[in-house]
Protein backbone atom coordinates (compact mmCIF):
# COMPACT_ATOMS: atom_id res chain seq x y z
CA UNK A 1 21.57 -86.05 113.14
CA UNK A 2 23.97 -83.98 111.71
CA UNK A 3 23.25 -80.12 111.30
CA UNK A 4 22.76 -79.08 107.36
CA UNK A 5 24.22 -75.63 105.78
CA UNK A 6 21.37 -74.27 103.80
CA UNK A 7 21.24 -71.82 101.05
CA UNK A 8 18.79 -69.67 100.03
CA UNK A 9 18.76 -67.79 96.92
CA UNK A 10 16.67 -65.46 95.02
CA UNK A 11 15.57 -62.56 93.63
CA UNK A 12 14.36 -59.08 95.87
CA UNK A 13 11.07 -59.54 97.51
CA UNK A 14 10.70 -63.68 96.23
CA UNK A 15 10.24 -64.60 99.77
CA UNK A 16 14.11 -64.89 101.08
CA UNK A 17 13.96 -63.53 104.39
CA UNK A 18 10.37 -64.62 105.43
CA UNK A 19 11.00 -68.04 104.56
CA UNK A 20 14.84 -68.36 105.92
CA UNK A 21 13.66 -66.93 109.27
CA UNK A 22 10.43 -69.15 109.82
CA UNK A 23 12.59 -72.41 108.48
CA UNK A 24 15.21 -71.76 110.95
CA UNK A 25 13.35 -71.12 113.27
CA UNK A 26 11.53 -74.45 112.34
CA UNK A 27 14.43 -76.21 112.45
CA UNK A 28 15.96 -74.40 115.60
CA UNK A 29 19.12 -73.53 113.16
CA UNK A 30 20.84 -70.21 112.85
CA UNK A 31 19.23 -67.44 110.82
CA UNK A 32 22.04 -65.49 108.84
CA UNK A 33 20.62 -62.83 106.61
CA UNK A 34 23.21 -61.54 104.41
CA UNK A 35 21.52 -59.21 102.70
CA UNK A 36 20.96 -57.38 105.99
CA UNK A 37 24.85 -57.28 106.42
CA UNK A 38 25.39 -55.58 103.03
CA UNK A 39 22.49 -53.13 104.11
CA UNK A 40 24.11 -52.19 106.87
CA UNK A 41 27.40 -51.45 105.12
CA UNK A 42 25.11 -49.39 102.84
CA UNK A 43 24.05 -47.59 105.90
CA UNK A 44 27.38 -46.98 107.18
CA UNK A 45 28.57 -45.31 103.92
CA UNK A 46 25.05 -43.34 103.68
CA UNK A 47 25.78 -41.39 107.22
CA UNK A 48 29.55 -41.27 106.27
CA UNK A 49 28.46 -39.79 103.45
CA UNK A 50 30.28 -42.04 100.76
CA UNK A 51 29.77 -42.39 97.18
CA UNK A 52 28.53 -46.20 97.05
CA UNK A 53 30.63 -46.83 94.22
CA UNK A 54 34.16 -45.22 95.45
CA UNK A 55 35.77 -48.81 95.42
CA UNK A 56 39.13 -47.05 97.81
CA UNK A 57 36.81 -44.70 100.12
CA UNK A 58 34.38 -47.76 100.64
CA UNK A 59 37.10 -50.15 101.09
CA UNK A 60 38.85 -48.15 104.04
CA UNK A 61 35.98 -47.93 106.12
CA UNK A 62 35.33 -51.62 106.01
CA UNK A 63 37.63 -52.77 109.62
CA UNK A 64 35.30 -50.10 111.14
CA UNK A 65 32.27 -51.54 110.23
CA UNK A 66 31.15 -54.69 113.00
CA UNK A 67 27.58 -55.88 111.84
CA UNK A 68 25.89 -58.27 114.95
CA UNK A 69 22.80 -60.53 114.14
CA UNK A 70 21.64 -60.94 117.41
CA UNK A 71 18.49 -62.81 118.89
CA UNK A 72 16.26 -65.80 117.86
CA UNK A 73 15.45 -66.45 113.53
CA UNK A 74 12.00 -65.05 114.59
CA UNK A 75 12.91 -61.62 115.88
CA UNK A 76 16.62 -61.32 115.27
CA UNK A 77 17.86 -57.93 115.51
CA UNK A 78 20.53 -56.28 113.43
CA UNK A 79 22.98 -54.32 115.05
CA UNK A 80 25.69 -51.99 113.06
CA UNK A 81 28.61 -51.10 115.54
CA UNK A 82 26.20 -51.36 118.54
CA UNK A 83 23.32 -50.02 117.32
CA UNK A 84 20.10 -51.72 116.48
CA UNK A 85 19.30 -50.54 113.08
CA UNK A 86 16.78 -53.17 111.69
CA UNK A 87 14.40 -51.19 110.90
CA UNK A 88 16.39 -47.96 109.93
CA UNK A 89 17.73 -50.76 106.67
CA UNK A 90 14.45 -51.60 105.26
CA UNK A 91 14.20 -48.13 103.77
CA UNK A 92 14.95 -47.90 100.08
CA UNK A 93 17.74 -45.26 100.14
CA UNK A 94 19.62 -47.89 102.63
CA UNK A 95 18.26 -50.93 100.17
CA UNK A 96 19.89 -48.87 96.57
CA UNK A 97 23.21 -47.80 98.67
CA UNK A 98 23.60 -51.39 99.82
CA UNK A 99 23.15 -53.12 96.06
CA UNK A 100 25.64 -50.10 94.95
CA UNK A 101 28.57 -51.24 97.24
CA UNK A 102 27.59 -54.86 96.84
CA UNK A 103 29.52 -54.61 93.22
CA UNK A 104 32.24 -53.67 94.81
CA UNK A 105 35.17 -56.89 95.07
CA UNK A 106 36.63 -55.60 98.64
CA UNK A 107 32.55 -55.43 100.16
CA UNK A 108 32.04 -58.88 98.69
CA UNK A 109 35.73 -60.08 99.85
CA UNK A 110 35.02 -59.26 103.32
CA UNK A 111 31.08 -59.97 104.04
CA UNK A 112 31.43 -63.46 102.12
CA UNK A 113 34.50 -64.57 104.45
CA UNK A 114 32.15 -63.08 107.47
CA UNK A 115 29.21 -65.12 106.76
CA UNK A 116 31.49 -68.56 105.53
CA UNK A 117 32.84 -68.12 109.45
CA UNK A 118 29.52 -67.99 110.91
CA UNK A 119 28.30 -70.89 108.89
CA UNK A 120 31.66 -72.76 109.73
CA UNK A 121 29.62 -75.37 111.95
CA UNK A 122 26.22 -75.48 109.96
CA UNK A 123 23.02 -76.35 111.75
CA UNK A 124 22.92 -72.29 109.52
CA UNK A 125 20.26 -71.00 106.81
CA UNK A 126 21.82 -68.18 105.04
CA UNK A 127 19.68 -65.93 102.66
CA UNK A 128 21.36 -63.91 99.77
CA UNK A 129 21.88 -63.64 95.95
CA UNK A 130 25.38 -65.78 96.27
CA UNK A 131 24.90 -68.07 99.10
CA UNK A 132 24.59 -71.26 96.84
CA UNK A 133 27.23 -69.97 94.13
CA UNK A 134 30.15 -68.60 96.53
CA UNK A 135 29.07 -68.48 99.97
CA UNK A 136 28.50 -71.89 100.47
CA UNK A 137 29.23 -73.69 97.80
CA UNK A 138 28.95 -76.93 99.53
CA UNK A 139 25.73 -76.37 101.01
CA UNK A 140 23.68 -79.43 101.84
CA UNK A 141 20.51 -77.98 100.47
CA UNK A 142 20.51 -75.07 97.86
CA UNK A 143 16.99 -73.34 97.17
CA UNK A 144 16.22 -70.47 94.62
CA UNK A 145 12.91 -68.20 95.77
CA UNK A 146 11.43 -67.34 92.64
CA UNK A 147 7.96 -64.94 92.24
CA UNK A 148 6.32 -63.29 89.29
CA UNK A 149 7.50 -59.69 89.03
CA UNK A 150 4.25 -58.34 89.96
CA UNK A 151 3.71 -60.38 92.95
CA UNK A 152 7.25 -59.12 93.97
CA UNK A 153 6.16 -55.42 93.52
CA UNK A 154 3.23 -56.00 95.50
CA UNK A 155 4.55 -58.05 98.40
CA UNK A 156 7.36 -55.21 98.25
CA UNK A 157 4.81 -52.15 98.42
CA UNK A 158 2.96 -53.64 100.90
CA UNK A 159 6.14 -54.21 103.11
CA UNK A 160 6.74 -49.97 102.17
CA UNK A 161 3.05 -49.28 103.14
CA UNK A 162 4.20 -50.46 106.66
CA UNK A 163 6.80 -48.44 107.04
CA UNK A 164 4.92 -45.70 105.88
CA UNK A 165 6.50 -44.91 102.57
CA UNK A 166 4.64 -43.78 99.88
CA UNK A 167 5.74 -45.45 96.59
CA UNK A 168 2.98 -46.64 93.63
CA UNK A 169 2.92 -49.87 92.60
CA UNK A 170 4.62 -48.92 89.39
CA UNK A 171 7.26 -47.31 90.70
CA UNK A 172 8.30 -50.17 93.07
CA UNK A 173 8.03 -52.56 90.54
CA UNK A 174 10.16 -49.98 88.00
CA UNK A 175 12.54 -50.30 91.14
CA UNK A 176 12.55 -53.90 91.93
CA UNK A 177 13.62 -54.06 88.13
CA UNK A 178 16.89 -51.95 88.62
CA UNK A 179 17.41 -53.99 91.52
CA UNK A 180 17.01 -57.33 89.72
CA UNK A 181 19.63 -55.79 86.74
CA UNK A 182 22.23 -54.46 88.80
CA UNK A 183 22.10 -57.97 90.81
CA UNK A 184 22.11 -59.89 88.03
CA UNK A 185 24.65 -58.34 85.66
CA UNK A 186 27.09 -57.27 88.62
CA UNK A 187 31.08 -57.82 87.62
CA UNK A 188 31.36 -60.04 91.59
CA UNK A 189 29.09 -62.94 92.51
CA UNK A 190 26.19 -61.78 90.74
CA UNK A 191 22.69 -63.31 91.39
CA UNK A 192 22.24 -66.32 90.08
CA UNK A 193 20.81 -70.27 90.65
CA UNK A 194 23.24 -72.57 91.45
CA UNK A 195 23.47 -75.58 89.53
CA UNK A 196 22.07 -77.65 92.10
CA UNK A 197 19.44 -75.57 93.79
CA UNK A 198 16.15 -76.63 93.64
CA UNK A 199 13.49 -73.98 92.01
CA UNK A 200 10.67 -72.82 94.31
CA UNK A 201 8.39 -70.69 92.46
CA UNK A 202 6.83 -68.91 95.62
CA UNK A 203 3.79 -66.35 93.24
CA UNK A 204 0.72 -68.35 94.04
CA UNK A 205 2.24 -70.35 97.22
CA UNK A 206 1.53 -69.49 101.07
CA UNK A 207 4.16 -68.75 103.54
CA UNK A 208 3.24 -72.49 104.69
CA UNK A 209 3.49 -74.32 101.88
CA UNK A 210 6.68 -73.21 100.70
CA UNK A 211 8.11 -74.25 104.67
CA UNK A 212 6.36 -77.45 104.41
CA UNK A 213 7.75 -78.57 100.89
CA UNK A 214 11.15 -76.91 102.07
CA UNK A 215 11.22 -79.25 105.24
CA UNK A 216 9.85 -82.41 102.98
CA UNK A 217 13.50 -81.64 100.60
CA UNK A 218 15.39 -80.93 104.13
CA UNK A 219 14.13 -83.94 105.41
CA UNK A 220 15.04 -86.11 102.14
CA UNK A 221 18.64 -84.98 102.80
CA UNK A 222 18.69 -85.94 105.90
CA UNK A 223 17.69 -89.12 105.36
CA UNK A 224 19.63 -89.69 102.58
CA UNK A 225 23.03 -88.74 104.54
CA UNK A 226 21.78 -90.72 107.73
CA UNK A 227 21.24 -93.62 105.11
């Protein structure tokens, strides 16, 4: 049976990542976060000590920068120039620095044609905010993760409450709102559903039942290309 690309789309904290990593791993497909890429250019620049939004100083560090995802969808790894930093990116100083530079054309330019090499083959589910719009434009199967804003906030706070940052619930929804603005009203690839993505409104949904309609669609595809 031939091995589907697969886009996922969506808003922060809708659900992407969870959901891309358990249906790959479901599926025994390759789990390609791309939002963890641009984190970890937002990383880079943070110890470099770059202004996110210096298009020529951010743009000549880029053939430094080699970003690894290494390890199975369930506990894949991210690695920046040989270093694991998976968790040092889930902070929000790494999460604003990474949506800065992620307006900028040459980031975009050279993450997109990263991530459209490593889905060359398919049997891939990549994650994002452009993967059904530019990254793969002829994905098999194109999903957008939607959630109410304050389910968002609170899945996000919780995720912070791990980590052991202290945020309120207002301020991360306050954030998650810049977030969703710059995202959505960037000059390059902003966020946005793709024509022929299929709405999953995740608010009142478990982890489960989002996989198990997901692999229901998959499974139509598949079927309907076999056929």
């Amino acid at each position: 049976m031939k091995k589907l690309k697969i886009a996922i789309d969506g808003p922060c904290a809708s659900g992407k990542s969870t959901i891309a990593r358990m249906l790959a791993a479901r599926l025994g497909y390759t789990y390609i976060n791309t939002g963890a890429m641009y984190r970890a250019v937002g990383l880079f620049i943070i110890r470099k000590d770059i202004d996110p939004f210096d298009e020529n100083s951010v743009k000549s560090q880029l053939a430094g920068i080699e970003i690894d995802l290494i390890g199975p969808a369930s506990n894949q790894r991210v690695v920046l120039n040989g270093e694991d930093i998976t968790s040092e990116i889930a902070k929000p100083n790494v999460a604003s620095a990474a949506s800065s530079a992620s307006t900028l054309l040459s980031v975009r330019k050279d993450l997109v044609a990263r991530q459209q090499r490593m889905a060359r083959e398919g049997g891939v589910v990549l994650e994002g905010r452009d993967i059904g719009t530019v990254v793969l434009k002829d994905a098999e199967c194109k999903f957008f993760l939607t959630a109410s804003i304050s389910e968002r906030a609170a899945r996000r706070l919780k995720d912070y409450e791990a980590m052991g940052i202290k945020m309120s619930l207002a301020e991360t929804e306050q954030e998650l709102k810049l977030r969703d603005e710059r995202d959505m009203n960037r000059k390059h690839s902003p966020l946005k559903r793709a024509e022929d993505a299929i709405d999953i409104d995740t608010t009142d949904l478990s982890i489960e039942q989002v996989i198990d309609r997901l692999m229901d669609l998959i499974s139509a595809k598949q079927e309907a290309n076999r056929g």
